[in-house]
PDB file of N, CA and C in Angstrom:
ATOM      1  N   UNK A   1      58.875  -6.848  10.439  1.00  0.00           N
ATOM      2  CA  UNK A   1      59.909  -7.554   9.703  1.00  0.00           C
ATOM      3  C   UNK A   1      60.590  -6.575   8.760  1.00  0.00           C
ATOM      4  N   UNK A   2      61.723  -6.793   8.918  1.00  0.00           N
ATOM      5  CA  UNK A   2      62.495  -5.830   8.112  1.00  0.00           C
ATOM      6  C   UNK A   2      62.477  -6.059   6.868  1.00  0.00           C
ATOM      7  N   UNK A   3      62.979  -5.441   5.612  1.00  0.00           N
ATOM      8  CA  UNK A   3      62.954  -5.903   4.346  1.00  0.00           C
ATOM      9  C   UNK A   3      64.108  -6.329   3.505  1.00  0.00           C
ATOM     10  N   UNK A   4      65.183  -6.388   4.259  1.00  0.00           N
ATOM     11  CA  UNK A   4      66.319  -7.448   4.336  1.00  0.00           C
ATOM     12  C   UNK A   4      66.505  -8.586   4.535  1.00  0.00           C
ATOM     13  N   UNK A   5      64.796  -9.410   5.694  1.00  0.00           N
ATOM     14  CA  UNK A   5      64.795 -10.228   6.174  1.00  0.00           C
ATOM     15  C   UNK A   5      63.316 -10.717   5.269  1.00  0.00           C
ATOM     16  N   UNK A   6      62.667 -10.107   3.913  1.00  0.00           N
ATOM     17  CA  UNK A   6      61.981 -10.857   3.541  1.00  0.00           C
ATOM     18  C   UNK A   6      62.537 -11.292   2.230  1.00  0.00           C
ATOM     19  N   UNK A   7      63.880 -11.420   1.887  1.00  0.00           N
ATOM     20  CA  UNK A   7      64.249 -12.057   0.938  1.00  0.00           C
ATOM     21  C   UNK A   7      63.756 -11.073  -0.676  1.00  0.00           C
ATOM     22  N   UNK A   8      63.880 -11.787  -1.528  1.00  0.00           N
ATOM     23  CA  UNK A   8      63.472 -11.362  -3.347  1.00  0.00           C
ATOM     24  C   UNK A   8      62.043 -11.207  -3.484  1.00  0.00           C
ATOM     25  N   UNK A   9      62.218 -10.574  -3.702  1.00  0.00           N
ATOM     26  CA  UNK A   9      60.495 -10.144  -4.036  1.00  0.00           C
ATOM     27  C   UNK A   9      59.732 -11.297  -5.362  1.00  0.00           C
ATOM     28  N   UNK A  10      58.640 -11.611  -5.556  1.00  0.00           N
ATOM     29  CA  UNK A  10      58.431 -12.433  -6.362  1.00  0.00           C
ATOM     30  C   UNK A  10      59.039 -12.170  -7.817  1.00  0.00           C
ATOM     31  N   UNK A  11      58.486 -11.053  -7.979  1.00  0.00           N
ATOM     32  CA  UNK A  11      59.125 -10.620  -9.477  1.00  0.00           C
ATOM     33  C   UNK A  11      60.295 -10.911  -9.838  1.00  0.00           C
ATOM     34  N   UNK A  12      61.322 -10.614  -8.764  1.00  0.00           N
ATOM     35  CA  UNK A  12      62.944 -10.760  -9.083  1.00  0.00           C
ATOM     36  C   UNK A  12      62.935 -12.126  -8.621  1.00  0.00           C
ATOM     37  N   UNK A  13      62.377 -13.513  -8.178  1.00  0.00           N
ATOM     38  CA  UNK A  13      62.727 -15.019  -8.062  1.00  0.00           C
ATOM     39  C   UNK A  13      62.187 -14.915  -9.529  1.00  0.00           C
ATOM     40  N   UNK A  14      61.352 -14.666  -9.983  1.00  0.00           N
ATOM     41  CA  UNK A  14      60.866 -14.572 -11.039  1.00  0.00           C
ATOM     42  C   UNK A  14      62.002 -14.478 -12.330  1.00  0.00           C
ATOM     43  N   UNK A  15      62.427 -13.711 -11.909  1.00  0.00           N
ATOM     44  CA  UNK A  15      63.946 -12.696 -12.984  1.00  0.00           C
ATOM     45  C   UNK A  15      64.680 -13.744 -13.184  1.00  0.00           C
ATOM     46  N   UNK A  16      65.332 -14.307 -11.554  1.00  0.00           N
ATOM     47  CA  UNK A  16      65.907 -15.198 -11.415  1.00  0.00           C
ATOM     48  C   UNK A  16      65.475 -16.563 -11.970  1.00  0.00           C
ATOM     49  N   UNK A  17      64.637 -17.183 -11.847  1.00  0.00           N
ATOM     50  CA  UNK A  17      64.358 -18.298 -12.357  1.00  0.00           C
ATOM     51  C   UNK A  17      64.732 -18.484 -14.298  1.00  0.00           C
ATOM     52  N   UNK A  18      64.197 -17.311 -14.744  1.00  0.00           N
ATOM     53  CA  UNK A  18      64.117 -16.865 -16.265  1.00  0.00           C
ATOM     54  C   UNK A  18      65.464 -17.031 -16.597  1.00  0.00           C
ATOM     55  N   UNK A  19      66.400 -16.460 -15.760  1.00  0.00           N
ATOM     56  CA  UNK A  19      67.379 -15.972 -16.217  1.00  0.00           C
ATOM     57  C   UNK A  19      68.055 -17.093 -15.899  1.00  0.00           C
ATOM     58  N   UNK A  20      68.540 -18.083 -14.916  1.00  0.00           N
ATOM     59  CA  UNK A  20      68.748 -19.783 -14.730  1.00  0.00           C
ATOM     60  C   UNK A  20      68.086 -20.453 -15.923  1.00  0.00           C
ATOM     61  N   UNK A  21      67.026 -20.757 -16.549  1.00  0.00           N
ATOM     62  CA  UNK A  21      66.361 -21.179 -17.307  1.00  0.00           C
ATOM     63  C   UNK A  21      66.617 -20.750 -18.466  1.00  0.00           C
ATOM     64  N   UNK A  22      66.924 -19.800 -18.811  1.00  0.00           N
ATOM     65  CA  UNK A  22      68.180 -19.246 -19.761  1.00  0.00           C
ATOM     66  C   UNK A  22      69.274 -19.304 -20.370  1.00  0.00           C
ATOM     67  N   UNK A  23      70.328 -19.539 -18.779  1.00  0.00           N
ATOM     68  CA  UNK A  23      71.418 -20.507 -18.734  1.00  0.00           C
ATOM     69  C   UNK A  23      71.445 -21.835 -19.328  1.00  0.00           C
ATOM     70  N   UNK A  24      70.257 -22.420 -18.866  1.00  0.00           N
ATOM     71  CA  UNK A  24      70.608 -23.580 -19.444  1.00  0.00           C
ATOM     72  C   UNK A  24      70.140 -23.978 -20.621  1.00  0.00           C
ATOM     73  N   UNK A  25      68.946 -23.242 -21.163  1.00  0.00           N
ATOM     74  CA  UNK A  25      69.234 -23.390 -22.667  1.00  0.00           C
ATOM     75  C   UNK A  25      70.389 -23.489 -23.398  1.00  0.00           C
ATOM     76  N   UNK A  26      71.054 -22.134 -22.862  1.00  0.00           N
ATOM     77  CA  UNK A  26      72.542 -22.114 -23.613  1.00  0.00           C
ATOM     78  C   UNK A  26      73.535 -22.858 -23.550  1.00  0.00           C
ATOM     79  N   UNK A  27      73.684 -23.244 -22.011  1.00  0.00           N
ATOM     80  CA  UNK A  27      74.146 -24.539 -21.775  1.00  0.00           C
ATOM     81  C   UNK A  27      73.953 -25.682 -22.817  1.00  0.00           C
ATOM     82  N   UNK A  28      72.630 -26.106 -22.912  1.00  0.00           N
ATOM     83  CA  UNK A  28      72.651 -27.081 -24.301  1.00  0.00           C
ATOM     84  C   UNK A  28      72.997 -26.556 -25.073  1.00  0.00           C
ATOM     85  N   UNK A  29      72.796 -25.464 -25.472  1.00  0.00           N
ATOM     86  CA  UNK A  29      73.009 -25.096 -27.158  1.00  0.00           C
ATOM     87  C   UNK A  29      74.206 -24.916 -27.209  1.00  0.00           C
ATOM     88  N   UNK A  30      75.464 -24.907 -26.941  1.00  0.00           N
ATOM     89  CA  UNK A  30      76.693 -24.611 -26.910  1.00  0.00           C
ATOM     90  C   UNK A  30      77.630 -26.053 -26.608  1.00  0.00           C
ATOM     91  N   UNK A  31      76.801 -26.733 -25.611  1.00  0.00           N
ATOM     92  CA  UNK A  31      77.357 -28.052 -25.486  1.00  0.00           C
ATOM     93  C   UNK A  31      76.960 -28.863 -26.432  1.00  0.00           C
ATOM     94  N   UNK A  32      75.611 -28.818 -27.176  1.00  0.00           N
ATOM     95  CA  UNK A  32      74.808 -29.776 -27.904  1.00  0.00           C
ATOM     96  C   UNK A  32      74.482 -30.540 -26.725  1.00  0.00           C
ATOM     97  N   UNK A  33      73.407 -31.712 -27.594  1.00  0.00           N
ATOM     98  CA  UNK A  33      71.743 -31.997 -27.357  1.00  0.00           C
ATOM     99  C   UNK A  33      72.540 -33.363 -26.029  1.00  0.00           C
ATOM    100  N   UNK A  34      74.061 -33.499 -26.209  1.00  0.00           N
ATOM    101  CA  UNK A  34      74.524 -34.602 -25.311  1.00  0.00           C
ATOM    102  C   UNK A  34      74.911 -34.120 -24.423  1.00  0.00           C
ATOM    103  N   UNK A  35      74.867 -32.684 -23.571  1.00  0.00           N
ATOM    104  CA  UNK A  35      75.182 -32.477 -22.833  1.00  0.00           C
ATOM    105  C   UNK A  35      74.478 -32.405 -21.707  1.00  0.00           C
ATOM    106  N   UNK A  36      72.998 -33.139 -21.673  1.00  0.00           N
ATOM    107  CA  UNK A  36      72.376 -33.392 -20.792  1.00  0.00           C
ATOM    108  C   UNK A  36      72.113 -34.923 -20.388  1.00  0.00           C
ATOM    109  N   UNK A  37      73.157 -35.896 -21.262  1.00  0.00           N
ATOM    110  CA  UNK A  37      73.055 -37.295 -20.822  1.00  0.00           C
ATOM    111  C   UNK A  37      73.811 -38.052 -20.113  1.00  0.00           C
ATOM    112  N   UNK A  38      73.525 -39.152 -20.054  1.00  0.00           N
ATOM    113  CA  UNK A  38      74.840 -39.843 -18.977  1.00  0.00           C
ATOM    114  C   UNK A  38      75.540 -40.236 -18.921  1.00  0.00           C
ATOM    115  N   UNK A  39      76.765 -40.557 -19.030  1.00  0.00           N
ATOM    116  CA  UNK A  39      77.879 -40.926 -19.025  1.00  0.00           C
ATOM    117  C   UNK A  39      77.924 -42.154 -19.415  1.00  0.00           C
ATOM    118  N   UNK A  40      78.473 -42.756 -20.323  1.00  0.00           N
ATOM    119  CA  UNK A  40      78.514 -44.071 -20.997  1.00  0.00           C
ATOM    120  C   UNK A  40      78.385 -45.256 -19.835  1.00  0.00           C
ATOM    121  N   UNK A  41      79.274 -45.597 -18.986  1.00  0.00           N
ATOM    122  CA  UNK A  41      78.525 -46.461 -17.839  1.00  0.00           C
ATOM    123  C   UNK A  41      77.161 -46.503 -17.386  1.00  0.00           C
ATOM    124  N   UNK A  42      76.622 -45.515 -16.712  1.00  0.00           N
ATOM    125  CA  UNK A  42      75.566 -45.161 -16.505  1.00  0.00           C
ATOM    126  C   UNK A  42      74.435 -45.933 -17.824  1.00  0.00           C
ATOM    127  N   UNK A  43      74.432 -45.132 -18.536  1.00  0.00           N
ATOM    128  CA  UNK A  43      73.664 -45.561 -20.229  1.00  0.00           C
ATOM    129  C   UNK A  43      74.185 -47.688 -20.295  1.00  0.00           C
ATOM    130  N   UNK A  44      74.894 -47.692 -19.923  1.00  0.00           N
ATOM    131  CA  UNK A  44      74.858 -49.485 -20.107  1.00  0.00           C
ATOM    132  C   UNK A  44      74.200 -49.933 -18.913  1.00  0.00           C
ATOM    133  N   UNK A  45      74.540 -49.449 -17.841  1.00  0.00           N
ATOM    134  CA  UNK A  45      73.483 -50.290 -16.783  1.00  0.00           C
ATOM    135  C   UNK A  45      72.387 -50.335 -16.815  1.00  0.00           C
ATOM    136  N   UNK A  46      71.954 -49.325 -17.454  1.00  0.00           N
ATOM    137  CA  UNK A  46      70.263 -48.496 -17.677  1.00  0.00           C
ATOM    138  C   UNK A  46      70.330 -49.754 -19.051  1.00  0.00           C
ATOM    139  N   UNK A  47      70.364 -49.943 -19.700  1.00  0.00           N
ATOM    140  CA  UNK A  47      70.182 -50.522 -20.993  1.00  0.00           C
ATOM    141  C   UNK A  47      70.210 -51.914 -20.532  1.00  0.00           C
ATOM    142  N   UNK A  48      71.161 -52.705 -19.904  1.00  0.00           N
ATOM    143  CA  UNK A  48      71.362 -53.706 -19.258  1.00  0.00           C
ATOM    144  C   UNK A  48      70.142 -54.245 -18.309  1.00  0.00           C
ATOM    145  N   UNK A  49      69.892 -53.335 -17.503  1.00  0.00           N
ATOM    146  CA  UNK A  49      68.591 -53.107 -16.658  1.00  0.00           C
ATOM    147  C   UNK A  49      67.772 -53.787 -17.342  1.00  0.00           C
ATOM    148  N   UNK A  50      67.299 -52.889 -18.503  1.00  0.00           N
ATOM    149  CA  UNK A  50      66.095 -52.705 -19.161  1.00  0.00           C
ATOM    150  C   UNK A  50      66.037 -54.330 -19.938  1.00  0.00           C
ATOM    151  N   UNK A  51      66.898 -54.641 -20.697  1.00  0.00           N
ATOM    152  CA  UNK A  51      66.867 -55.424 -21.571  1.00  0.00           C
ATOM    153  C   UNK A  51      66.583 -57.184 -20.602  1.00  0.00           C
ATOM    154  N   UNK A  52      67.194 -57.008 -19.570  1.00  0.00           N
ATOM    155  CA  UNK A  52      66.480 -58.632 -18.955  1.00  0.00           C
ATOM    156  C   UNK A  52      65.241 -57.975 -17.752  1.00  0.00           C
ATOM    157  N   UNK A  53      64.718 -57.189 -18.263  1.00  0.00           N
ATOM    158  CA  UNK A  53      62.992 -56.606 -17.596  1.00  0.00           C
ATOM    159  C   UNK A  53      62.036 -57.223 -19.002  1.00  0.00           C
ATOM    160  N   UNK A  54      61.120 -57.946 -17.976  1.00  0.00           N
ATOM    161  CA  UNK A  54      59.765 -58.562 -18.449  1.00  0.00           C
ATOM    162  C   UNK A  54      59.236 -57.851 -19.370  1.00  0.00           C
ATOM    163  N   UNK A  55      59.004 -56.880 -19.227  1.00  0.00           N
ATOM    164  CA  UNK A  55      58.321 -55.353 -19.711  1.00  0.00           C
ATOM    165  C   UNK A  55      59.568 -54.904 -21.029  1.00  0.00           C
ATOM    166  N   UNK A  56      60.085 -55.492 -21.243  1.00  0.00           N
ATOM    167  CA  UNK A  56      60.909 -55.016 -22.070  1.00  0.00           C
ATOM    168  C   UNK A  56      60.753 -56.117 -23.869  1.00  0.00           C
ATOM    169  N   UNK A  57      60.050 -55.074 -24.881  1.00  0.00           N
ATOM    170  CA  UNK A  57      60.453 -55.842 -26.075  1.00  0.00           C
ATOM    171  C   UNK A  57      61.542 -55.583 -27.038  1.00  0.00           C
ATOM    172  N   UNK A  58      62.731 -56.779 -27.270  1.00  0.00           N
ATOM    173  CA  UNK A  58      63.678 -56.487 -27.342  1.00  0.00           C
ATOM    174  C   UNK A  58      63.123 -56.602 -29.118  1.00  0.00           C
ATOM    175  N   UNK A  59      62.856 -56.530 -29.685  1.00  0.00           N
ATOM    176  CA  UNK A  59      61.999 -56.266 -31.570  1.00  0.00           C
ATOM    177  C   UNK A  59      61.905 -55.081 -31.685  1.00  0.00           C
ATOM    178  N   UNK A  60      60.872 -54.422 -30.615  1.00  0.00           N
ATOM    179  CA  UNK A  60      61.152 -52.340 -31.096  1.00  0.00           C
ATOM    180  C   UNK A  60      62.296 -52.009 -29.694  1.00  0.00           C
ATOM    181  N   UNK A  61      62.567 -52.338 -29.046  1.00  0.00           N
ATOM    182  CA  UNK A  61      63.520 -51.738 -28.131  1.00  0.00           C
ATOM    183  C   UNK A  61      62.610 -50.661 -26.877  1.00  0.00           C
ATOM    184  N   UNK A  62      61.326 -51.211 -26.580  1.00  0.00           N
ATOM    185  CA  UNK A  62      60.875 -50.181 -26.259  1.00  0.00           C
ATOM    186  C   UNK A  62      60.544 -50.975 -24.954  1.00  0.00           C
ATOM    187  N   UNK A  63      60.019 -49.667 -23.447  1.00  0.00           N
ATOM    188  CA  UNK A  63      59.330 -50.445 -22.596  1.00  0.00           C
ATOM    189  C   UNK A  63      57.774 -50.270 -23.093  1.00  0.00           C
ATOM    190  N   UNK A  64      57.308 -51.423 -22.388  1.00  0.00           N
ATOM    191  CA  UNK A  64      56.293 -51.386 -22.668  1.00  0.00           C
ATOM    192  C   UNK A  64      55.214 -51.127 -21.628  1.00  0.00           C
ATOM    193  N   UNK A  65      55.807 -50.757 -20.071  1.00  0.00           N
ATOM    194  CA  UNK A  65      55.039 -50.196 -18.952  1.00  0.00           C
ATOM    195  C   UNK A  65      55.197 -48.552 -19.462  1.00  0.00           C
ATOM    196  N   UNK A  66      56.159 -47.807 -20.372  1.00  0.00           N
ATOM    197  CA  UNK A  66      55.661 -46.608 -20.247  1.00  0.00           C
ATOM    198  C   UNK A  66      55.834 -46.094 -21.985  1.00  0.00           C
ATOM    199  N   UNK A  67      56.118 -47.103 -22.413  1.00  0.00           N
ATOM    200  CA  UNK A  67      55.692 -47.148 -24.349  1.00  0.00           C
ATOM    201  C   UNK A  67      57.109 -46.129 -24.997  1.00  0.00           C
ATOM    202  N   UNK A  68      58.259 -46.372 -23.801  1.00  0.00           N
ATOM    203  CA  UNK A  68      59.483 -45.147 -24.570  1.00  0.00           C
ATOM    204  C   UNK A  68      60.452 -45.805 -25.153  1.00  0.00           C
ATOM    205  N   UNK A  69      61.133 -45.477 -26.134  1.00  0.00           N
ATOM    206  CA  UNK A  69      62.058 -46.442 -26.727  1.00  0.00           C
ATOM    207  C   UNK A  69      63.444 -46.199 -25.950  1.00  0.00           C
ATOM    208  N   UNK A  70      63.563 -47.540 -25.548  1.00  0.00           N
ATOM    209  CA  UNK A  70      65.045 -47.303 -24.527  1.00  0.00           C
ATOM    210  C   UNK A  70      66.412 -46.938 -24.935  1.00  0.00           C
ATOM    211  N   UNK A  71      66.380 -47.193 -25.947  1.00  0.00           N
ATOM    212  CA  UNK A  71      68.042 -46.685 -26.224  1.00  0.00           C
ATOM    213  C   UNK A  71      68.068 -44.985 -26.321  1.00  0.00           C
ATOM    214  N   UNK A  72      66.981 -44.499 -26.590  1.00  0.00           N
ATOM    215  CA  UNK A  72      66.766 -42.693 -26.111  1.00  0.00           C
ATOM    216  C   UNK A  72      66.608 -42.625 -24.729  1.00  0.00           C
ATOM    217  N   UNK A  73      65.821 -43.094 -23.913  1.00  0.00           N
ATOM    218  CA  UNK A  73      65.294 -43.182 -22.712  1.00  0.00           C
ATOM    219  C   UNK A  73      66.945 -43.133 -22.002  1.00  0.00           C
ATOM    220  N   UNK A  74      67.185 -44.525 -21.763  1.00  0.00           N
ATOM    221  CA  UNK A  74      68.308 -44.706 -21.374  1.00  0.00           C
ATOM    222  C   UNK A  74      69.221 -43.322 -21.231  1.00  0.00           C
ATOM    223  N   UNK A  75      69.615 -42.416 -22.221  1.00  0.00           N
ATOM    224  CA  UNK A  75      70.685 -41.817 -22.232  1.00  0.00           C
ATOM    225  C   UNK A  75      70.136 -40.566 -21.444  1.00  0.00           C
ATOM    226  N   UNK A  76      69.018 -40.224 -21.116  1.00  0.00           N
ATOM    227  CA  UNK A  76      68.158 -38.756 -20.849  1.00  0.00           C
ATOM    228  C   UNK A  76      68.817 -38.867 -19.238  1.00  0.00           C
ATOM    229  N   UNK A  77      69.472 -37.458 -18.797  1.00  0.00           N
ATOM    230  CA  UNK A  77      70.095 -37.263 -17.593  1.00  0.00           C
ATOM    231  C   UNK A  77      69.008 -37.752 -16.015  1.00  0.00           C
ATOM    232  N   UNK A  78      68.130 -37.231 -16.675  1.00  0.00           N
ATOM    233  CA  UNK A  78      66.595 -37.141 -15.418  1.00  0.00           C
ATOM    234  C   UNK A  78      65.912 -38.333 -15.869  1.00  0.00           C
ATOM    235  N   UNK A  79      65.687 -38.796 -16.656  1.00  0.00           N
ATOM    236  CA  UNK A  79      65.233 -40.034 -16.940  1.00  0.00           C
ATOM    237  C   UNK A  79      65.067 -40.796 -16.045  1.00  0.00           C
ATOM    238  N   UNK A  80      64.099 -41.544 -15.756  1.00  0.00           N
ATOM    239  CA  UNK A  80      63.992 -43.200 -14.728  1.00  0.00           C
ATOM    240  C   UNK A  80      62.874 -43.711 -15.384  1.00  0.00           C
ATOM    241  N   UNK A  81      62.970 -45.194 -14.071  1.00  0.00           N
ATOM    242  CA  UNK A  81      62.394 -46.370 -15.086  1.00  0.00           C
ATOM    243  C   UNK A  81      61.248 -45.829 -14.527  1.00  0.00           C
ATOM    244  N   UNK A  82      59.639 -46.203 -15.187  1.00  0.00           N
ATOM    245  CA  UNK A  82      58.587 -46.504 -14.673  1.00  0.00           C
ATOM    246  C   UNK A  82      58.440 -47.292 -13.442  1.00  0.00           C
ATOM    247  N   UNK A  83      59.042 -48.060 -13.247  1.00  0.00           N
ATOM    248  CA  UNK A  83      59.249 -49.643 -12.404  1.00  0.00           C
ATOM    249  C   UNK A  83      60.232 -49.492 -11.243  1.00  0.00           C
ATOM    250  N   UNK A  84      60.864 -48.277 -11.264  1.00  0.00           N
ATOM    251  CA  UNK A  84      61.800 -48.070 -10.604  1.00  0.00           C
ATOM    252  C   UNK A  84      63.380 -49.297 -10.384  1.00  0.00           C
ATOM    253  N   UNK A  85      63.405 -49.161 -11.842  1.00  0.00           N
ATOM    254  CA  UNK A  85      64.576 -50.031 -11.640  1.00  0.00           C
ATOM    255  C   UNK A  85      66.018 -49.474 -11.723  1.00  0.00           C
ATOM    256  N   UNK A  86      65.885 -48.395 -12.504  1.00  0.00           N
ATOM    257  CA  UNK A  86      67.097 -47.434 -12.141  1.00  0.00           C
ATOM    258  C   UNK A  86      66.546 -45.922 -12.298  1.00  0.00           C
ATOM    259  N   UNK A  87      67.060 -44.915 -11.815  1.00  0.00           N
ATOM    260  CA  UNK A  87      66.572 -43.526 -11.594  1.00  0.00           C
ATOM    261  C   UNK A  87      67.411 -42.113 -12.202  1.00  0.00           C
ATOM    262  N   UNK A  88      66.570 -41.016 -12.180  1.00  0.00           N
ATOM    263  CA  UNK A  88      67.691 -40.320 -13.028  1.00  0.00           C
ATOM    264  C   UNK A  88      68.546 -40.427 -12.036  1.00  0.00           C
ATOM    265  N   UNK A  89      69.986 -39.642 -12.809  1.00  0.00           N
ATOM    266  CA  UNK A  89      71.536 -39.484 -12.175  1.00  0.00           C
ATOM    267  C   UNK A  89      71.317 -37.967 -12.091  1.00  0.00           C
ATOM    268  N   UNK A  90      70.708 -38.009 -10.495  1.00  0.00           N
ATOM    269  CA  UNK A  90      71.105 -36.716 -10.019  1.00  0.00           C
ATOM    270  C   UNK A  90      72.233 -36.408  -9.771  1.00  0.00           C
ATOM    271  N   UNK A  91      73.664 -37.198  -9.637  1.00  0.00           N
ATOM    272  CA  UNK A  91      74.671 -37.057  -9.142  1.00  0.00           C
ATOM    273  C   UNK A  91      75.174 -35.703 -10.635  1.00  0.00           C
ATOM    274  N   UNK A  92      75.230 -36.805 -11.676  1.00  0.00           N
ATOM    275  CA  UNK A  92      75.296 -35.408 -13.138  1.00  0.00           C
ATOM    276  C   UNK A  92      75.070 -34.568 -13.416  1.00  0.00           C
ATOM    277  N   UNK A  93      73.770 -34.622 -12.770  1.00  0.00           N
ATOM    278  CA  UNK A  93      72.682 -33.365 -13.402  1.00  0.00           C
ATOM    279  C   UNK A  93      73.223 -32.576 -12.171  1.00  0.00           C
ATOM    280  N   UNK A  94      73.622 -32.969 -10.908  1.00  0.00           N
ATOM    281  CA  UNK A  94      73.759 -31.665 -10.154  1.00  0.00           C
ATOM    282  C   UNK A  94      75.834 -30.943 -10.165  1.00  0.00           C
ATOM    283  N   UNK A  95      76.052 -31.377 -11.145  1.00  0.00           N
ATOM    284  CA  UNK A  95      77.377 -31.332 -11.689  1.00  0.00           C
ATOM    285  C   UNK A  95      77.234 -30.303 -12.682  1.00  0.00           C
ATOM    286  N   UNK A  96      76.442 -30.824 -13.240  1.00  0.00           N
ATOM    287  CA  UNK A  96      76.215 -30.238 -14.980  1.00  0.00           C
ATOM    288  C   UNK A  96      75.395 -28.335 -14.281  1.00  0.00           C
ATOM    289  N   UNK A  97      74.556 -28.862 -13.528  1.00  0.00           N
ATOM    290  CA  UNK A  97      74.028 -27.262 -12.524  1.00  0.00           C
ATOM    291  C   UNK A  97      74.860 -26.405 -11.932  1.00  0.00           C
ATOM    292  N   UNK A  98      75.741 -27.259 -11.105  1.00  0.00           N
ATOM    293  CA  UNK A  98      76.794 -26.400 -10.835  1.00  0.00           C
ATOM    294  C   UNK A  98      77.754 -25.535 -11.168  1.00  0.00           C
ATOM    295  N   UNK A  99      78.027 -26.574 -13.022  1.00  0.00           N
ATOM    296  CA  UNK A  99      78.824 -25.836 -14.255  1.00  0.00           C
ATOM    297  C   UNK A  99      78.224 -24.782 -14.300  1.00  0.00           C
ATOM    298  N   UNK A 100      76.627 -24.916 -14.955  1.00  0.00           N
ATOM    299  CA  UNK A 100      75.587 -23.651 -15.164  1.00  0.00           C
ATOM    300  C   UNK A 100      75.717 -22.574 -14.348  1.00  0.00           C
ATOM    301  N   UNK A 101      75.845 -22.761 -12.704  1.00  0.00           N
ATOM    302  CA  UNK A 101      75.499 -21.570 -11.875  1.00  0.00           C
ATOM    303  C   UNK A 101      76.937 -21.243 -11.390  1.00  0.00           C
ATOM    304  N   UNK A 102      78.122 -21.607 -11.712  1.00  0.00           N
ATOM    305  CA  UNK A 102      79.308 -20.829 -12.013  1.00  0.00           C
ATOM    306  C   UNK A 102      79.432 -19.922 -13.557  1.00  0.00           C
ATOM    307  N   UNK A 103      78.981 -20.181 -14.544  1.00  0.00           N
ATOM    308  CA  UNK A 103      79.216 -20.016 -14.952  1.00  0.00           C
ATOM    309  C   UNK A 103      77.970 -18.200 -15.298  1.00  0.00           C
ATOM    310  N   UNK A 104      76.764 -18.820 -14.880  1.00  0.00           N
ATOM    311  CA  UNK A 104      76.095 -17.748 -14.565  1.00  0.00           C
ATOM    312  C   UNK A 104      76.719 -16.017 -13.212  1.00  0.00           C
ATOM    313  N   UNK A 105      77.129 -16.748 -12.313  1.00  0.00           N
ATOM    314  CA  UNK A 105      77.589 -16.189 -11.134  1.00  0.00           C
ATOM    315  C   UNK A 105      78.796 -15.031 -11.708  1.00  0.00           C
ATOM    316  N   UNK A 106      79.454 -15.647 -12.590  1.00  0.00           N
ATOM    317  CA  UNK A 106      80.912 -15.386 -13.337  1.00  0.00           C
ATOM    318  C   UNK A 106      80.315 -14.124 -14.668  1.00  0.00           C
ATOM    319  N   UNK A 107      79.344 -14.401 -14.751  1.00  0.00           N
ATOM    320  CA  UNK A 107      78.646 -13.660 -15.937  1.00  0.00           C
ATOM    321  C   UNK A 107      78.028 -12.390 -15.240  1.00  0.00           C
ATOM    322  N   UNK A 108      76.912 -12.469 -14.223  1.00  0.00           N
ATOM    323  CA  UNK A 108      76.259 -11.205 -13.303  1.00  0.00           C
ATOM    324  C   UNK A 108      77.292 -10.241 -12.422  1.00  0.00           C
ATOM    325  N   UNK A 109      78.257 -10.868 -12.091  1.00  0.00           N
ATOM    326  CA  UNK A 109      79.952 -10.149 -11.752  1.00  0.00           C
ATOM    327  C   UNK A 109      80.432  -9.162 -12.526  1.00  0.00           C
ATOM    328  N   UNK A 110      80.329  -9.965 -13.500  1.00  0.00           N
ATOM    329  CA  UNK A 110      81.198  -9.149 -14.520  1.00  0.00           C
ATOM    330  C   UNK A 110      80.253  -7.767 -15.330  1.00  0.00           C
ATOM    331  N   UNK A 111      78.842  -8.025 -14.831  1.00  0.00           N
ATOM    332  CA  UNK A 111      78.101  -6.699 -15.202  1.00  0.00           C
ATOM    333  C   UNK A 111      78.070  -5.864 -14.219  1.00  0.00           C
TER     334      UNK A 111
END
């Protein structure tokens, strides 16, 4: 096997991963702490959801199959229910990645 044909060596997926994982720190830190949540629709259905679920006490706002308080819960990009009643929004999060790995791609170019 040639060594063109065995791909990145661990160390450098390694590099790579760090250096993605990197990105998106900065990604938050530049967008702030809302730039990993969901889009105001999204956040009402999730809330809507939650609030006529059994499992739900509407006094602390919390579920009570996984003890998280929903109006935080709700807004978290990857977030889902315990119960599976609604799931994260991968559709965002793989939006919000894509921003990241243009914007990374645009950055290793230019070195």
């Amino acid at each position: 096997m040639t060594e063109q044909n065995q791909g990145p060596s661990f160390l450098q997926k390694a590099k790579n991963f760090a250096n993605f994982s990197w990105e998106i720190v900065n990604y938050i830190n530049q967008k702030g702490p809302d730039s990993l949540t969901v889009p105001d629709d999204v956040y009402e259905r999730r809330l809507s959801i939650c609030q006529e679920c059994k499992r739900y006490d509407s006094n602390k706002k919390q579920c009570l199959e996984c003890g998280c308080y929903i109006p935080a819960k709700a807004k978290i990009i990857l977030d889902s229910c315990p119960l599976d009643k609604w799931t994260a929004d991968r559709d965002s999060w793989d939006l919000k990645l894509e921003e990241i790995s243009k914007k990374l791609d645009s950055t290793s170019e230019s070195l």
